[in-house]
C-alpha atoms as a PDB file:
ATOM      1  CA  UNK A   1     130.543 115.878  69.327  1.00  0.00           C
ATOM      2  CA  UNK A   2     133.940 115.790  70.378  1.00  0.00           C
ATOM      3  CA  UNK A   3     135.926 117.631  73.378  1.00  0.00           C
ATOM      4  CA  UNK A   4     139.309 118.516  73.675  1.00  0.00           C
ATOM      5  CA  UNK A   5     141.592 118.005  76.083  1.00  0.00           C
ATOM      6  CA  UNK A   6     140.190 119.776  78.862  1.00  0.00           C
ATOM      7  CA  UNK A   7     142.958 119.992  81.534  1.00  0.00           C
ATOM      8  CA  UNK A   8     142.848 119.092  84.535  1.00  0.00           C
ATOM      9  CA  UNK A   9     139.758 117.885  86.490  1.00  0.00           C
ATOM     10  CA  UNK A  10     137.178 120.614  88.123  1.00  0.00           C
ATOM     11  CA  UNK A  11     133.994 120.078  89.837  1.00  0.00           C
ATOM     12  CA  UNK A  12     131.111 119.952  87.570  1.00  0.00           C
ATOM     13  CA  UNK A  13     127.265 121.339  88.494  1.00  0.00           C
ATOM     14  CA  UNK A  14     125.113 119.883  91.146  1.00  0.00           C
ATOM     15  CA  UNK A  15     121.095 119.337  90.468  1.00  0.00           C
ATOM     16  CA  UNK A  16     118.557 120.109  93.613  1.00  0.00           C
ATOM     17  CA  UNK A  17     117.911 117.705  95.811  1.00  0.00           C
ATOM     18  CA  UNK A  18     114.270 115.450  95.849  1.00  0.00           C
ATOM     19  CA  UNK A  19     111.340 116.358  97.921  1.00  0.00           C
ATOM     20  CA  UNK A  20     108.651 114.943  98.670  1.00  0.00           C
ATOM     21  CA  UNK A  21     106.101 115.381  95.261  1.00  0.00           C
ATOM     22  CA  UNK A  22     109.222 115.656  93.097  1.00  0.00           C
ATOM     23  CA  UNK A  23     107.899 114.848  89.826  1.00  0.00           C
ATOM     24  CA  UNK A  24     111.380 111.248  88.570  1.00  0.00           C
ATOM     25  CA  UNK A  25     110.999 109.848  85.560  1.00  0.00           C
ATOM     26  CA  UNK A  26     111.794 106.004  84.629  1.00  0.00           C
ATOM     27  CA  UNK A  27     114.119 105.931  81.657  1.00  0.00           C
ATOM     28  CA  UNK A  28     115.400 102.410  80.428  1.00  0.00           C
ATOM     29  CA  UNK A  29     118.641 103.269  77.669  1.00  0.00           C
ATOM     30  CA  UNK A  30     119.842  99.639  77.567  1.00  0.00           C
ATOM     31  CA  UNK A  31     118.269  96.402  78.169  1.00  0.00           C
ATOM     32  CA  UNK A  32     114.163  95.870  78.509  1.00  0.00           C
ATOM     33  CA  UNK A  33     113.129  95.769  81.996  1.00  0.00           C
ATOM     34  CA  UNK A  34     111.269  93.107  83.523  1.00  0.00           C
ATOM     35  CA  UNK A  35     107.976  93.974  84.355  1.00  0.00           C
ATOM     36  CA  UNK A  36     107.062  92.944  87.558  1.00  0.00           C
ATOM     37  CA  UNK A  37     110.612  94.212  89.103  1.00  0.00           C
ATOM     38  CA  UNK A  38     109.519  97.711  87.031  1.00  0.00           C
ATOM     39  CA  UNK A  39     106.077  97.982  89.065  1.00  0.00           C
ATOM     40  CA  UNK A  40     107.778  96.895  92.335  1.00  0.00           C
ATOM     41  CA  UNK A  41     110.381  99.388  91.930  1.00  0.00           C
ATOM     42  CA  UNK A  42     108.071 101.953  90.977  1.00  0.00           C
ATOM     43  CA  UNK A  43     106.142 101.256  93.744  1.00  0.00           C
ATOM     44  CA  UNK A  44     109.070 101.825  96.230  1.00  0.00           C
ATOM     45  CA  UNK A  45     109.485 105.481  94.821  1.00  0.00           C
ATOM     46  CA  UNK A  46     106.124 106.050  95.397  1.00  0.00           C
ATOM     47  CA  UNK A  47     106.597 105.079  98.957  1.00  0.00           C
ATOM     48  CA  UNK A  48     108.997 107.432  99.191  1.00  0.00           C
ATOM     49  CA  UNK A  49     106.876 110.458  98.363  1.00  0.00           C
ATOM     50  CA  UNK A  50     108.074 110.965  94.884  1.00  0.00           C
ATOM     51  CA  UNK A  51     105.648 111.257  91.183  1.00  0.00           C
ATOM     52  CA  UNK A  52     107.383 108.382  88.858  1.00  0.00           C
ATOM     53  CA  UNK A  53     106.484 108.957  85.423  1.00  0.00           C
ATOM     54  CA  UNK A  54     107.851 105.899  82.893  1.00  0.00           C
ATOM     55  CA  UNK A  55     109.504 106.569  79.593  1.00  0.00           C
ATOM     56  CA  UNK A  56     107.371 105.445  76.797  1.00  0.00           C
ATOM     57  CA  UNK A  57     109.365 103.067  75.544  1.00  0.00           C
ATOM     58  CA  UNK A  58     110.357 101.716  79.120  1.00  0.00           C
ATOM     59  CA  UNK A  59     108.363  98.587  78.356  1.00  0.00           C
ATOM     60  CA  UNK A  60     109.656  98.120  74.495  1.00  0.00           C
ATOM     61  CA  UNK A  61     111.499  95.264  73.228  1.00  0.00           C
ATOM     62  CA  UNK A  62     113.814  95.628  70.031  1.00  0.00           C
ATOM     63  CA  UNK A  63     111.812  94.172  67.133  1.00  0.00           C
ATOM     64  CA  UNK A  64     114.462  92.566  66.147  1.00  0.00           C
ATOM     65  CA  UNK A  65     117.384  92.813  68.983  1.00  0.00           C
ATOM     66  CA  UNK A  66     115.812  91.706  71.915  1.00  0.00           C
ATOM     67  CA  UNK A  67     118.615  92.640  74.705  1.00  0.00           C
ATOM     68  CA  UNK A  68     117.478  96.274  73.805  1.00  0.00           C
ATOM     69  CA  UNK A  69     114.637  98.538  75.123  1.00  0.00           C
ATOM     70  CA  UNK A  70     113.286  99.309  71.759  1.00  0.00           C
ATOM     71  CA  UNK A  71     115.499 100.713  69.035  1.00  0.00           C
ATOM     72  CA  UNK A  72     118.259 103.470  70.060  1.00  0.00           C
ATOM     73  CA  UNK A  73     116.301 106.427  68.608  1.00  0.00           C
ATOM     74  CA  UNK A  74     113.273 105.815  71.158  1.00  0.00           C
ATOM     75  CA  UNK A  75     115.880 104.788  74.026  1.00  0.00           C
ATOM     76  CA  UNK A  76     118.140 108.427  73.289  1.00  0.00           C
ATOM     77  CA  UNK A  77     114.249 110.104  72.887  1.00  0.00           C
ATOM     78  CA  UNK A  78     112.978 109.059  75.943  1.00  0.00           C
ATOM     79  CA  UNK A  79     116.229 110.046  77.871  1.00  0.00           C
ATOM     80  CA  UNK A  80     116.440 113.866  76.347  1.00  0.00           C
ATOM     81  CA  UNK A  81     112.603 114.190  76.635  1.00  0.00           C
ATOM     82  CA  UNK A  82     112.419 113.288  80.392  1.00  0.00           C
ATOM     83  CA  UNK A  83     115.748 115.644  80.639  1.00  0.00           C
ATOM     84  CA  UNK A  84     114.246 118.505  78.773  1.00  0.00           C
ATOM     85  CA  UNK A  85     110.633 118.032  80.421  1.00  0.00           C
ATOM     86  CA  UNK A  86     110.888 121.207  83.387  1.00  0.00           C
ATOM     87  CA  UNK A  87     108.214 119.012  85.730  1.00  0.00           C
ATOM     88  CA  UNK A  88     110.847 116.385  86.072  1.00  0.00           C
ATOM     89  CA  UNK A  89     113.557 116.750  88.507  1.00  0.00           C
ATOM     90  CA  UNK A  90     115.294 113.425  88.297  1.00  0.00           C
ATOM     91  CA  UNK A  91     115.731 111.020  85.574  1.00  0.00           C
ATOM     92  CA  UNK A  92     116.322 107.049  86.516  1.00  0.00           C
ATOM     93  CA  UNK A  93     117.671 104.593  85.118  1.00  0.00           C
ATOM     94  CA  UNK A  94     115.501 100.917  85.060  1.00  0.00           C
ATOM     95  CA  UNK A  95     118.386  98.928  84.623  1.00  0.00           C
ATOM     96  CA  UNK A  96     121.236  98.218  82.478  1.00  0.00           C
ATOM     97  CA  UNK A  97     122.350  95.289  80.317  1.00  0.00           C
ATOM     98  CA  UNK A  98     123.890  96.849  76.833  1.00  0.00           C
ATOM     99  CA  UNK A  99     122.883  99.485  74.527  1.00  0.00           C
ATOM    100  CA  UNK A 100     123.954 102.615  76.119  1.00  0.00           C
ATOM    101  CA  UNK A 101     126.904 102.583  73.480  1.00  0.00           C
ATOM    102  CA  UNK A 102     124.306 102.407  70.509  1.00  0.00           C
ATOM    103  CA  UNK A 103     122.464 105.594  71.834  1.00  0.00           C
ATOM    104  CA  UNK A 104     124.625 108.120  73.273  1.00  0.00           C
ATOM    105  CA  UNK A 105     125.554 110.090  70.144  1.00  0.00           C
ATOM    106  CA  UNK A 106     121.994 110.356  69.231  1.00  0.00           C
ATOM    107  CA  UNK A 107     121.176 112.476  72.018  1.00  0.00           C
ATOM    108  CA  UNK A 108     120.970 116.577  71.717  1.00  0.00           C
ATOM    109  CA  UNK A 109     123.814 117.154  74.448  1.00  0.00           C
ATOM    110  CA  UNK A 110     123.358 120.792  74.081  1.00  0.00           C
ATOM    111  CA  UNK A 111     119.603 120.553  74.932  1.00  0.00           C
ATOM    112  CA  UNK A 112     120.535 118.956  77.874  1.00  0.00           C
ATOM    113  CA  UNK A 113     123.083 121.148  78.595  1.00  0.00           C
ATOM    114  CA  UNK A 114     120.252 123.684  78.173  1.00  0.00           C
ATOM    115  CA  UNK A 115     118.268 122.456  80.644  1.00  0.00           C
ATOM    116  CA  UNK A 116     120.325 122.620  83.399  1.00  0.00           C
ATOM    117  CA  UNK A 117     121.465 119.469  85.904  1.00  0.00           C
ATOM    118  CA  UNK A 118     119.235 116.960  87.005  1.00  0.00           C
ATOM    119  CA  UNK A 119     119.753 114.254  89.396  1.00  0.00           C
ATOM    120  CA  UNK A 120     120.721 111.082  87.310  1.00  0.00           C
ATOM    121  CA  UNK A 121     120.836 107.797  88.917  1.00  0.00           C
ATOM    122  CA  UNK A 122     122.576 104.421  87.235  1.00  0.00           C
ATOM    123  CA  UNK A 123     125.164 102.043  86.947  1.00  0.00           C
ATOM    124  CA  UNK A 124     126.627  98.844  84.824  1.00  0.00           C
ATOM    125  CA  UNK A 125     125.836 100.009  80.715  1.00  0.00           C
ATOM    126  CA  UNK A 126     124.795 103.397  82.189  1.00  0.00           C
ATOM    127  CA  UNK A 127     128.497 104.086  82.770  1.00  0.00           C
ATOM    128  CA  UNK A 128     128.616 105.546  79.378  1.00  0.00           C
ATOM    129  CA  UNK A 129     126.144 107.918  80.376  1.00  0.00           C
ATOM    130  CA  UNK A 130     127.879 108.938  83.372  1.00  0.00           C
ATOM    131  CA  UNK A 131     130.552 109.955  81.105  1.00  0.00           C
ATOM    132  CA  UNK A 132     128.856 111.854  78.678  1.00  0.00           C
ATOM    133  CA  UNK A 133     127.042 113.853  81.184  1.00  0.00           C
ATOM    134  CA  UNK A 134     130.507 114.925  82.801  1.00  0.00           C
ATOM    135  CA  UNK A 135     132.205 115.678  79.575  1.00  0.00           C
ATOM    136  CA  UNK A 136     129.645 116.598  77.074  1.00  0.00           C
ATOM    137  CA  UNK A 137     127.068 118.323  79.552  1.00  0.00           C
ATOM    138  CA  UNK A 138     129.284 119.496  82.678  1.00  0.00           C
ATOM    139  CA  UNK A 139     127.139 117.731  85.403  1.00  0.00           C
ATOM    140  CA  UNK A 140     127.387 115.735  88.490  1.00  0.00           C
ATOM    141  CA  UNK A 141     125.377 112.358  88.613  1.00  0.00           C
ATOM    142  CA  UNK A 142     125.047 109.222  90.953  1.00  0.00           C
ATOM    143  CA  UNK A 143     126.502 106.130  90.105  1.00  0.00           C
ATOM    144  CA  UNK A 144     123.588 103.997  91.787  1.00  0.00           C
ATOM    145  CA  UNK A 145     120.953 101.134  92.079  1.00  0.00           C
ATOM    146  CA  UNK A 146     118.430 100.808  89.246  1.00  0.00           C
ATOM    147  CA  UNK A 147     114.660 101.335  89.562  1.00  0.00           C
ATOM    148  CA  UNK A 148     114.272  97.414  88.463  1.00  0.00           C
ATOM    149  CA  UNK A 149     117.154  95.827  89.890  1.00  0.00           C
ATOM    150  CA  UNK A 150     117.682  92.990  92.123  1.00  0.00           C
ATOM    151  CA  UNK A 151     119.526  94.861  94.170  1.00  0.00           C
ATOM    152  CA  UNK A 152     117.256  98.002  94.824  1.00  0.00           C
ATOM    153  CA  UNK A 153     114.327  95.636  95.267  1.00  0.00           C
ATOM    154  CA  UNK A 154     116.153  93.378  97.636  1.00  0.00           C
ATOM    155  CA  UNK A 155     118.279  95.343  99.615  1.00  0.00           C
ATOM    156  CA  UNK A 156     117.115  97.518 102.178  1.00  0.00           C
ATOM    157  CA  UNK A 157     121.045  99.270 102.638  1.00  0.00           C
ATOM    158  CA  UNK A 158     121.167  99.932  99.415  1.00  0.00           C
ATOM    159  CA  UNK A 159     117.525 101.496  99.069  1.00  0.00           C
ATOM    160  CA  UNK A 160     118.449 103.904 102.065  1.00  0.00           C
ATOM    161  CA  UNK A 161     121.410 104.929 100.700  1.00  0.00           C
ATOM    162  CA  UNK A 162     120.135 106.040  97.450  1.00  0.00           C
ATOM    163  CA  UNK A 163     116.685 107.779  99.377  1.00  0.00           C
ATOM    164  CA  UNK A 164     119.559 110.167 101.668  1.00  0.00           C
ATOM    165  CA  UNK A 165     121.738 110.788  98.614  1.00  0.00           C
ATOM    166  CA  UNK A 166     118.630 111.829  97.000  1.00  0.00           C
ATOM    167  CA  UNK A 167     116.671 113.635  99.843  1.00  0.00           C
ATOM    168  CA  UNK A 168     119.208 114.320 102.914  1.00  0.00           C
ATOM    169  CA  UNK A 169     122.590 114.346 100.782  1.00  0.00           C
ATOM    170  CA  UNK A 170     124.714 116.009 103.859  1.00  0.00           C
ATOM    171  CA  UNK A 171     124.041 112.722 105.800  1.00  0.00           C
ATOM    172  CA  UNK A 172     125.863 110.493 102.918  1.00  0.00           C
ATOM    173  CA  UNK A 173     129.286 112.538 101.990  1.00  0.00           C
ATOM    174  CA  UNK A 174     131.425 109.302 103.946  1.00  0.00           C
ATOM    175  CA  UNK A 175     131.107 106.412 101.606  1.00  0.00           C
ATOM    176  CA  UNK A 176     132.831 102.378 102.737  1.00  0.00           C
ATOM    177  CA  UNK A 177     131.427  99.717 103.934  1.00  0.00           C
ATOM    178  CA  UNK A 178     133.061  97.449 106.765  1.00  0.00           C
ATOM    179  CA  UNK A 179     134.804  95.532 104.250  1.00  0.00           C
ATOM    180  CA  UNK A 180     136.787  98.255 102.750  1.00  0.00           C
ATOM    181  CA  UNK A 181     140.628  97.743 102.906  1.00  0.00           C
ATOM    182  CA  UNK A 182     143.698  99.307 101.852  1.00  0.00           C
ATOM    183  CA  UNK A 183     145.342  97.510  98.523  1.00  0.00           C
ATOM    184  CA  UNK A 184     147.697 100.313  98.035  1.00  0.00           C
ATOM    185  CA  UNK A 185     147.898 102.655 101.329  1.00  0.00           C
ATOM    186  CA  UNK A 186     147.780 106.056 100.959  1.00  0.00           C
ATOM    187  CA  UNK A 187     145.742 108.993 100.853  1.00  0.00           C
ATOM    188  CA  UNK A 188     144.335 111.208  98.152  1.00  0.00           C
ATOM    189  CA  UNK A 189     141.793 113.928  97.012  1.00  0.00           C
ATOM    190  CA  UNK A 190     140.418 114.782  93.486  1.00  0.00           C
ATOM    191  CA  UNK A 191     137.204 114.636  90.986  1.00  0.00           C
ATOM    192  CA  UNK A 192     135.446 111.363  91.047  1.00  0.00           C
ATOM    193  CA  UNK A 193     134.472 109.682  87.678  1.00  0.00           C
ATOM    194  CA  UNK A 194     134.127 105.865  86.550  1.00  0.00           C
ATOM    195  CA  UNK A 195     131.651 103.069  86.905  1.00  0.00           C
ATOM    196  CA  UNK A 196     131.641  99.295  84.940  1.00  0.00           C
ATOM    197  CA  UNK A 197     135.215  98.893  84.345  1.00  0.00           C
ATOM    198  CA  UNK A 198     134.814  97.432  80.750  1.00  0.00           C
ATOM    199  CA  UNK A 199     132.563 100.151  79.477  1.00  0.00           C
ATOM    200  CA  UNK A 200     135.195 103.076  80.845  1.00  0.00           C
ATOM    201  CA  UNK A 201     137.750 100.728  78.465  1.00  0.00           C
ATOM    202  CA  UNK A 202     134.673 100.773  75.342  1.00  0.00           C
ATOM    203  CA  UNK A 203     134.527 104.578  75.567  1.00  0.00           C
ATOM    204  CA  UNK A 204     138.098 105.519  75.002  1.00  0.00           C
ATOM    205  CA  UNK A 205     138.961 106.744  71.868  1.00  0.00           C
ATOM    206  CA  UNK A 206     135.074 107.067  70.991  1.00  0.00           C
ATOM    207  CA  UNK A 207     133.887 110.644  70.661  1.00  0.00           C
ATOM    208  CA  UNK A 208     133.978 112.729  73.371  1.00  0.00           C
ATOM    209  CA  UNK A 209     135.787 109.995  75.821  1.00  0.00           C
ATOM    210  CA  UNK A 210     137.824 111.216  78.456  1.00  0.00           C
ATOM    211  CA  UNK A 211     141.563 111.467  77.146  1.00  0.00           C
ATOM    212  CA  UNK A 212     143.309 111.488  80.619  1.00  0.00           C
ATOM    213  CA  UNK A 213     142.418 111.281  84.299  1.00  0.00           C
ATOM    214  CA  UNK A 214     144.419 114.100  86.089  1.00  0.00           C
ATOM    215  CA  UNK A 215     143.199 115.593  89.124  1.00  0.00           C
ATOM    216  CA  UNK A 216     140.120 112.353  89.393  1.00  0.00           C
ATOM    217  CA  UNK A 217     139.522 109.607  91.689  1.00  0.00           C
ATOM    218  CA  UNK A 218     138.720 106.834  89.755  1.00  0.00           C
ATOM    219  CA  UNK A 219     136.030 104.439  91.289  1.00  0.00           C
ATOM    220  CA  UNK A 220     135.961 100.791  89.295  1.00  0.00           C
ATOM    221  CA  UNK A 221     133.392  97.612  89.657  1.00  0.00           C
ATOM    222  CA  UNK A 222     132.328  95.087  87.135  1.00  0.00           C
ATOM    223  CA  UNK A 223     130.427  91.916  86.538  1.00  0.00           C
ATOM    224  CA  UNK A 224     131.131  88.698  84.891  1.00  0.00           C
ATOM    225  CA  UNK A 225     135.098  89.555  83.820  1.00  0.00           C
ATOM    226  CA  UNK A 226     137.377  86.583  84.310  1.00  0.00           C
ATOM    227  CA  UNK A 227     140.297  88.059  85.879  1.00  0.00           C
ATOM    228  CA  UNK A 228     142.117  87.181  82.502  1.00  0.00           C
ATOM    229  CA  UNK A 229     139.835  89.965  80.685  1.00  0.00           C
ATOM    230  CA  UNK A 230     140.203  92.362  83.770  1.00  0.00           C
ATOM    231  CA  UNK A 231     143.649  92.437  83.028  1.00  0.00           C
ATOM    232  CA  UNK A 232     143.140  93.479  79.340  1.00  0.00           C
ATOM    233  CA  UNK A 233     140.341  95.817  80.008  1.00  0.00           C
ATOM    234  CA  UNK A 234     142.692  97.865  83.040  1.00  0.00           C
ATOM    235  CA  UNK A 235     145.746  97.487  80.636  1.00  0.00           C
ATOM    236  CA  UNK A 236     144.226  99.201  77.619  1.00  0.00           C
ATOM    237  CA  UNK A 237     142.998 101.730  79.860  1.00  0.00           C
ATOM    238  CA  UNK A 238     146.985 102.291  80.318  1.00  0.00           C
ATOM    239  CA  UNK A 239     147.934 102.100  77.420  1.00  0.00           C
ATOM    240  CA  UNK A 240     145.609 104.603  75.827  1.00  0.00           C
ATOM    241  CA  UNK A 241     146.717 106.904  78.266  1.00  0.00           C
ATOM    242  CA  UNK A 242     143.251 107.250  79.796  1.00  0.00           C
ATOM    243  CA  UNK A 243     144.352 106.845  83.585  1.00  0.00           C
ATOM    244  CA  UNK A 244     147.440 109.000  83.044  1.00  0.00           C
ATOM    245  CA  UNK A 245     147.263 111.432  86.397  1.00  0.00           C
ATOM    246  CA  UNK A 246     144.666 109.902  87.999  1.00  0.00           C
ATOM    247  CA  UNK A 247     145.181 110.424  91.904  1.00  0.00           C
ATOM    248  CA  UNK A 248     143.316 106.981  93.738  1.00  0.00           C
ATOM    249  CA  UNK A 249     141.444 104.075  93.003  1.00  0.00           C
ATOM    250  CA  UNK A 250     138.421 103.382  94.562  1.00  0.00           C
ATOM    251  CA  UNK A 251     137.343  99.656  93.634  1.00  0.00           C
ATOM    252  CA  UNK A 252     133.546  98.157  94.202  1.00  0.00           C
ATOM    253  CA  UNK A 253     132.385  94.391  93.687  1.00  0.00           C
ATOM    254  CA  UNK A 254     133.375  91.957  90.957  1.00  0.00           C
ATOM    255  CA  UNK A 255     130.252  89.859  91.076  1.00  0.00           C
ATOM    256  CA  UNK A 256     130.553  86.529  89.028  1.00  0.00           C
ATOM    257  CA  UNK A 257     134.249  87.814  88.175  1.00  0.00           C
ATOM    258  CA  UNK A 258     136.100  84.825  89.750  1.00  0.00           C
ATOM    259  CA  UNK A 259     137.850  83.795  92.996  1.00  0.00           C
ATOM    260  CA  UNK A 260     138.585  87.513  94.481  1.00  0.00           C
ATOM    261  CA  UNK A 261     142.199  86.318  95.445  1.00  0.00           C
ATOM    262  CA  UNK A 262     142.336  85.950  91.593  1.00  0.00           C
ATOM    263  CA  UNK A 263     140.890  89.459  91.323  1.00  0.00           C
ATOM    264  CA  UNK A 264     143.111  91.264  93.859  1.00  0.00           C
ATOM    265  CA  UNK A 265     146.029  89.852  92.201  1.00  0.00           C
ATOM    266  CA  UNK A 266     145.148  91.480  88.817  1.00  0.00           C
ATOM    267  CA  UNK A 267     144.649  94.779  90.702  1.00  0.00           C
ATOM    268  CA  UNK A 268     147.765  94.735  92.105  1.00  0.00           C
ATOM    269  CA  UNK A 269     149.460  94.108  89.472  1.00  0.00           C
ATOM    270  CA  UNK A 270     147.804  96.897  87.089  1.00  0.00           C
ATOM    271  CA  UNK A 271     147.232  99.869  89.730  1.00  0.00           C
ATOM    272  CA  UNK A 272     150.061  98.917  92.640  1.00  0.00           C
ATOM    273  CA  UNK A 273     152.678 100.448  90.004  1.00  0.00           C
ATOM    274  CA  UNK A 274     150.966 103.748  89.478  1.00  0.00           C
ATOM    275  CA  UNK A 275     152.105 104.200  93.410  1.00  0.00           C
ATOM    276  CA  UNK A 276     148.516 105.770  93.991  1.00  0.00           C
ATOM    277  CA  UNK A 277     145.954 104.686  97.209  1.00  0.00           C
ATOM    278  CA  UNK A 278     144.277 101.842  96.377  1.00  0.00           C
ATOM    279  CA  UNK A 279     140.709 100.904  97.927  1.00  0.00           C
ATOM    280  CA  UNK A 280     139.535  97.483  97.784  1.00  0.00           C
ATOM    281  CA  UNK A 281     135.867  96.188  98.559  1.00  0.00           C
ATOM    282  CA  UNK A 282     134.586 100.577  99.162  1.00  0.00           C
ATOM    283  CA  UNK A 283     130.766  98.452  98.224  1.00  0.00           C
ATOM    284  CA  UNK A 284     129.298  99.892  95.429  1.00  0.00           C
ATOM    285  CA  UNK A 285     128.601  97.943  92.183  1.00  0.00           C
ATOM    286  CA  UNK A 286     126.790  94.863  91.071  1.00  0.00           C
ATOM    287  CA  UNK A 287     127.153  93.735  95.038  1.00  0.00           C
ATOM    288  CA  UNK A 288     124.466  92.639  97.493  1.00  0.00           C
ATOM    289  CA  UNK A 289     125.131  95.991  98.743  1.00  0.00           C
ATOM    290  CA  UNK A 290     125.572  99.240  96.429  1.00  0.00           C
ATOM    291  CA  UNK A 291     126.075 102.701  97.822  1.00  0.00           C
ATOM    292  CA  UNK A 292     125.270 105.512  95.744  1.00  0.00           C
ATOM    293  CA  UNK A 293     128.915 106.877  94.641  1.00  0.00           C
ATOM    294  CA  UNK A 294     128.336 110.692  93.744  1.00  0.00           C
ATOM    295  CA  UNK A 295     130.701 111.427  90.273  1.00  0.00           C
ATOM    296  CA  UNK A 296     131.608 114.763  89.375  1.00  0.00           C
ATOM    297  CA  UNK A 297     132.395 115.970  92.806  1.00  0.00           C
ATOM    298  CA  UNK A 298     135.485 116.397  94.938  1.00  0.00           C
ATOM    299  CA  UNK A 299     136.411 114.039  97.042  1.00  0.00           C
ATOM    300  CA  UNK A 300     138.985 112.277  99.516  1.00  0.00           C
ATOM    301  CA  UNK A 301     139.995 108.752  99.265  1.00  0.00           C
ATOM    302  CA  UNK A 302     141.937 107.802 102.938  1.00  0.00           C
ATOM    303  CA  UNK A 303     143.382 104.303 102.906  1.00  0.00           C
ATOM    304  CA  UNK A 304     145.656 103.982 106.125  1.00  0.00           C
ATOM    305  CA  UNK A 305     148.403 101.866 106.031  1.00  0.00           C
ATOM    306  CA  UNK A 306     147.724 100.858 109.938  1.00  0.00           C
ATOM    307  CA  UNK A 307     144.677  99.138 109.010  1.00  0.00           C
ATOM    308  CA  UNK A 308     142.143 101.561 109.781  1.00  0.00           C
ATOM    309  CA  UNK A 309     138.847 101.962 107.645  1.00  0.00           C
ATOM    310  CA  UNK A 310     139.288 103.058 104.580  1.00  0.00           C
ATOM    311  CA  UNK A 311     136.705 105.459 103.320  1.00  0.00           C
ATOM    312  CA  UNK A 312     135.544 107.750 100.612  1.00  0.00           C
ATOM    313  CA  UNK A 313     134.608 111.148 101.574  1.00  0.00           C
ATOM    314  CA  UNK A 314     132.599 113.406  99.383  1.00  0.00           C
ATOM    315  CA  UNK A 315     133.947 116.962 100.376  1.00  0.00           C
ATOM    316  CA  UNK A 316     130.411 118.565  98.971  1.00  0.00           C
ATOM    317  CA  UNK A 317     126.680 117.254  99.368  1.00  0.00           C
ATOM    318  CA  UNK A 318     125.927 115.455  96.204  1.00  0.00           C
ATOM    319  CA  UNK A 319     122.813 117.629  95.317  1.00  0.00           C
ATOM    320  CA  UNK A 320     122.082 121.292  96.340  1.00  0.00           C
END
């Protein structure tokens, strides 16, 4: 389906918040998911007090294409059957990779619409997702660590984050890590949206992509750009018009992206001229550490020109 311009950005519908015996299922829309990682992760849920159910085709390979979790039909299946299923009160992700593209349009957005918010949980490839919820379903998700991801497994910051988003969300509304610092000073509220830089670029122009960003917060991360291609992913994003209005820039990690002097520079250069606040290093992305970045919700971006820490602040809890 396609939207039209929708004007500027409101906030979009929060799901419930976890408990302990809240049925999460294990959903895998890209790349096939390691299995041992899948079982540890798995494992850690369980520790936390929750029921994961997997996706069916969670441990498929691609007959054929095998950087995808089975062919797109069962991927966009499992997705809208765990969404549609009323014992499930969370949906996600295993992990990324590439394939989200190939599966969106094949999902029944007004069934999920239909059912009513969930929380979603996701990053990298599942930016597209992200998206669609927001603009073809009206909800809030959580840009965060994957079920069977290094990071989640690894990282014991990261893992807590995610549980009090999930759980306790009043206790994580003030988002930045120590290393947080102002690129462009300033300060600035709006609608958060974003993710993987390069997949933001991939959906514009595609059916229902956003066609503007007035009255958001953008928050940006990627993996394995060389600054050279992070300069023509952030320029087409200008050029198409997509960032036109946005109010801040929140920016994550750019693992494996080249020296980060390199990186800043290209940052600079593309977002210092839209004379917006500009957060560099906020931690949330393909980093050791990833907080859980709440999308859909309003929010305040303060980056002090005196040097003080910059931070995100959610203005809502991130689930009801």
């Amino acid at each position: 389906m396609t939207r039209q311009d929708p004007g500027p950005a409101t906030p979009l519908a929060r799901p419930a918040r976890l408990r302990p015996g809240s049925r999460v299922a294990v959903v895998a829309p890209s790349g096939p998911v390691p299995a041992d990682r899948l079982e540890e992760g798995l494992a850690v849920l369980r520790d936390w007090g929750l029921e994961p159910v997997v996706g069916p085709h969670v441990r498929s390979t691609h007959p054929e294409l095998d950087y995808l979790a089975g062919t797109d039909a069962d991927r966009a299946a499992d997705l809208q059957a765990a969404w549609c299923d009323p014992s499930v009160e969370a949906v996600l992700c295993a992990r990324g990779g590439f394939g989200a593209h190939r599966m969106v349009d094949l999902v029944d957005w007004a069934a999920i619409r239909a059912a009513g918010p969930k929380a979603f949980v996701g990053y990298s490839d599942i930016t597209v997702l992200h998206e669609a919820f927001a603009l073809r379903a009206g909800f809030a998700t959580l840009h965060g660590p994957m079920v069977a991801t290094e990071t989640f497994l690894k990282d014991a910051p990261t893992r807590e984050h995610l549980r009090a988003t999930l759980f306790e969300p009043e206790s994580a509304r003030t988002l930045g890590l120590a290393s947080a610092g102002a690129l462009v000073p300033g300060r600035a509220g709006g609608i958060l949206y974003g993710g993987c830089v390069s997949l933001l670029a991939a959906d514009t122009g595609t059916p229902g992509g956003r066609s503007h960003a007035r009255g958001n917060l953008l928050v940006i991360e990627d993996t394995g750009e060389e600054p050279y291609r992070l300069d023509g992913i952030l320029t087409r994003l200008l050029r198409s018009g997509a960032l036109t209005g946005v109010a801040g820039v929140a920016c994550g990690s750019w693992q494996e992206c080249g020296p980060y002097e390199k990186i800043r520079a290209v940052l600079a250069d593309r977002l210092g001229p839209l004379g917006i606040p500009v957060v560099e290093e906020l931690g949330f992305g393909h980093g050791t550490t990833a907080l859980t970045i709440p999308l859909g919700l309003p929010a305040v971006l303060d980056a002090p020109a005196d040097g003080g820490r910059c931070t995100l602040t959610v203005e809502v809890p991130a689930l009801l």
